[in-house]
C-alpha atoms as a PDB file:
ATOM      1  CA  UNK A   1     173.817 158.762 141.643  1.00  0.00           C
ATOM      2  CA  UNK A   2     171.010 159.799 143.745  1.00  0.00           C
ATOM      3  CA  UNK A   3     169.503 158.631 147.147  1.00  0.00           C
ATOM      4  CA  UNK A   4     165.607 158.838 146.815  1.00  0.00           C
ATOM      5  CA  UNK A   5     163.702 159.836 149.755  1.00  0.00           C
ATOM      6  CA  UNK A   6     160.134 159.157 150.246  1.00  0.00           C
ATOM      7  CA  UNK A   7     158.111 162.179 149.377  1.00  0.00           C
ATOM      8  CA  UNK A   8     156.289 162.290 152.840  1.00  0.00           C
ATOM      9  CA  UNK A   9     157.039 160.790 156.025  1.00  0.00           C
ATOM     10  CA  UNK A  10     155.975 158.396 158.342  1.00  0.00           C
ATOM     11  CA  UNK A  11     153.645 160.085 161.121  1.00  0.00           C
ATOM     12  CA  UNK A  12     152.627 162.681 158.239  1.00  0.00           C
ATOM     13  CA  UNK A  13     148.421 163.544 158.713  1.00  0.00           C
ATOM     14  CA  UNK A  14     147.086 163.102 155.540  1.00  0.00           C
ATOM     15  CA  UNK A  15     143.384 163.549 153.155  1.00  0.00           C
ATOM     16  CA  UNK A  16     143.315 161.098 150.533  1.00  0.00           C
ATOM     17  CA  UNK A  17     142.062 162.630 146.614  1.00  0.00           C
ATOM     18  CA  UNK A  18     142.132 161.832 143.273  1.00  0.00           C
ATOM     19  CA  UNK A  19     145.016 160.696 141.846  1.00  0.00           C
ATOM     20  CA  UNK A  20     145.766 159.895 138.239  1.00  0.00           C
ATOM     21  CA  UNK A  21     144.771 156.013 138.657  1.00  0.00           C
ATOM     22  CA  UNK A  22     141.434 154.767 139.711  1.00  0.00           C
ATOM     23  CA  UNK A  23     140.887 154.286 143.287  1.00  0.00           C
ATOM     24  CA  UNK A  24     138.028 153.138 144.980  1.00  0.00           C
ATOM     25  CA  UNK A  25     135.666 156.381 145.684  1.00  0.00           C
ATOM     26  CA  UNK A  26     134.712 155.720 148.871  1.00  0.00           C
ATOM     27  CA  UNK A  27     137.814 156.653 150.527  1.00  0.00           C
ATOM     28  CA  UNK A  28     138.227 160.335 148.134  1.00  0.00           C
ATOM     29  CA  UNK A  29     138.269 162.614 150.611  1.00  0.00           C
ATOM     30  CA  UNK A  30     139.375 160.615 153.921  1.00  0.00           C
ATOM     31  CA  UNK A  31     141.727 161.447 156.590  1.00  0.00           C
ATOM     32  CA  UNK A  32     144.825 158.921 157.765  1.00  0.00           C
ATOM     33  CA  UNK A  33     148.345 158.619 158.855  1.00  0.00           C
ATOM     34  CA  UNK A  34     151.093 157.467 156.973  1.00  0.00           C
ATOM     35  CA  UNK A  35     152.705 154.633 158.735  1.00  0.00           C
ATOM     36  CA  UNK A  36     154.752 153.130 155.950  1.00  0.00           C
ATOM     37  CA  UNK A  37     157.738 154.855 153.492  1.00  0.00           C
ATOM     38  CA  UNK A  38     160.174 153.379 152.053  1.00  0.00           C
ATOM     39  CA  UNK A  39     162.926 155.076 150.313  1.00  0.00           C
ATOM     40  CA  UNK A  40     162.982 151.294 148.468  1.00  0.00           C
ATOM     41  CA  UNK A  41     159.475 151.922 147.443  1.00  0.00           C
ATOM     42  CA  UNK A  42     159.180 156.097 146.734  1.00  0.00           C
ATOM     43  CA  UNK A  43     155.723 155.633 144.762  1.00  0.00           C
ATOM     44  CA  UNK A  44     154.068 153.740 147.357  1.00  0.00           C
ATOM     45  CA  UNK A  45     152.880 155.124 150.540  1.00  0.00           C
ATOM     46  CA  UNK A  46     151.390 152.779 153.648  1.00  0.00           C
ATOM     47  CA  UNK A  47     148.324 154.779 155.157  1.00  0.00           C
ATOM     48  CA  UNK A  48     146.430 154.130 157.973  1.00  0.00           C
ATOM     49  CA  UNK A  49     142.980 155.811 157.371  1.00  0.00           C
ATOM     50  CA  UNK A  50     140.319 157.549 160.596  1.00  0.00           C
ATOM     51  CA  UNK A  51     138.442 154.146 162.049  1.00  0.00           C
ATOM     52  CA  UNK A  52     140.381 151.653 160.420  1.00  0.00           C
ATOM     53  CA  UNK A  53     143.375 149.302 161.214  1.00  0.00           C
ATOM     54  CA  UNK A  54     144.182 147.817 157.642  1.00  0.00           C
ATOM     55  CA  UNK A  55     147.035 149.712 155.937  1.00  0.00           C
ATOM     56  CA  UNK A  56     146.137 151.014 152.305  1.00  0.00           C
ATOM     57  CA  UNK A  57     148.811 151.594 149.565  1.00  0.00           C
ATOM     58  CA  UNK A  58     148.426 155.122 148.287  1.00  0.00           C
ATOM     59  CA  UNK A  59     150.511 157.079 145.303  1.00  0.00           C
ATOM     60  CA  UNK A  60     152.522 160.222 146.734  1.00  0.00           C
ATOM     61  CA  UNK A  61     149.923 161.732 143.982  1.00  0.00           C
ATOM     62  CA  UNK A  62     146.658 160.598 145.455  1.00  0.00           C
ATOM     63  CA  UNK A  63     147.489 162.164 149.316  1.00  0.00           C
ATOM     64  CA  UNK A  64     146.922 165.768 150.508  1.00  0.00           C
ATOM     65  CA  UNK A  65     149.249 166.576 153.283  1.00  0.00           C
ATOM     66  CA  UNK A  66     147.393 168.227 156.106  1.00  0.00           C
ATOM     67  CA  UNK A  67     149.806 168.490 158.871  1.00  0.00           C
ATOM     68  CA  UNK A  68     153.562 168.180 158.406  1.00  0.00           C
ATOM     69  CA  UNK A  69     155.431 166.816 161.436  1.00  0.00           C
ATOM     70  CA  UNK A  70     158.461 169.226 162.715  1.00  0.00           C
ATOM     71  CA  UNK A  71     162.002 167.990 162.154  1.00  0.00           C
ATOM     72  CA  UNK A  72     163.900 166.165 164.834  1.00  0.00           C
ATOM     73  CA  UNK A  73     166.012 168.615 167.008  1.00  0.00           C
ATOM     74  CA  UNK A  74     169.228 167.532 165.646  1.00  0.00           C
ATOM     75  CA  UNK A  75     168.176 167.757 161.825  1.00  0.00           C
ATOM     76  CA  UNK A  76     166.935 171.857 163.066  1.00  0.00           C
ATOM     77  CA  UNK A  77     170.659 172.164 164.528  1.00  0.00           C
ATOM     78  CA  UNK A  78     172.236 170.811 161.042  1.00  0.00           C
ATOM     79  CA  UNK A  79     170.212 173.008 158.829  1.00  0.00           C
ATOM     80  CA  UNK A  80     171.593 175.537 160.928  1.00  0.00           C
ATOM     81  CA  UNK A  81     175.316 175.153 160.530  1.00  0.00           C
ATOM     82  CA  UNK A  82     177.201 176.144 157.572  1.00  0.00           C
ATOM     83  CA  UNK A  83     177.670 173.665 154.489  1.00  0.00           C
ATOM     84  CA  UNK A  84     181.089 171.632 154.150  1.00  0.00           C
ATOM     85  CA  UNK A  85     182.996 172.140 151.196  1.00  0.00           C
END
């Protein structure tokens, strides 16, 4: 059994392009910030675009990631230690 994870996280900077289903082309190309991921809902991103306050759905497929947000200091320290058994 696996756990899935949402491809990109919450915070994440991101451009918006072409994905493999039709989007409206006005925002191909755009700038946001995802605010919504749901390991519930891993093909469906919540994205706050530049100059707007609705939340768009986007496909994982569909988003560039621009800037990818550091790890939390404890999740640094745990990549650090050695693997249980």
């Amino acid at each position: 059994m696996t756990i899935p994870i949402p491809l990109i996280a919450e915070g994440t900077r991101v451009k918006v392009k072409r994905g493999r289903v039709p989007q409206d082309p006005a925002v191909t190309g755009r700038t946001g910030t995802v605010v919504m991921a749901s390991e519930y809902s891993t093909e469906s991103l919540g994205v706050v675009l530049d100059r707007e306050q609705t939340v768009r759905q986007f496909m994982p497929d569909e988003l560039e990631v621009m800037e990818v947000l550091p790890l939390p200091p404890e999740r640094e320290a745990a990549k650090q230690r050695r693997a249980l058994p």
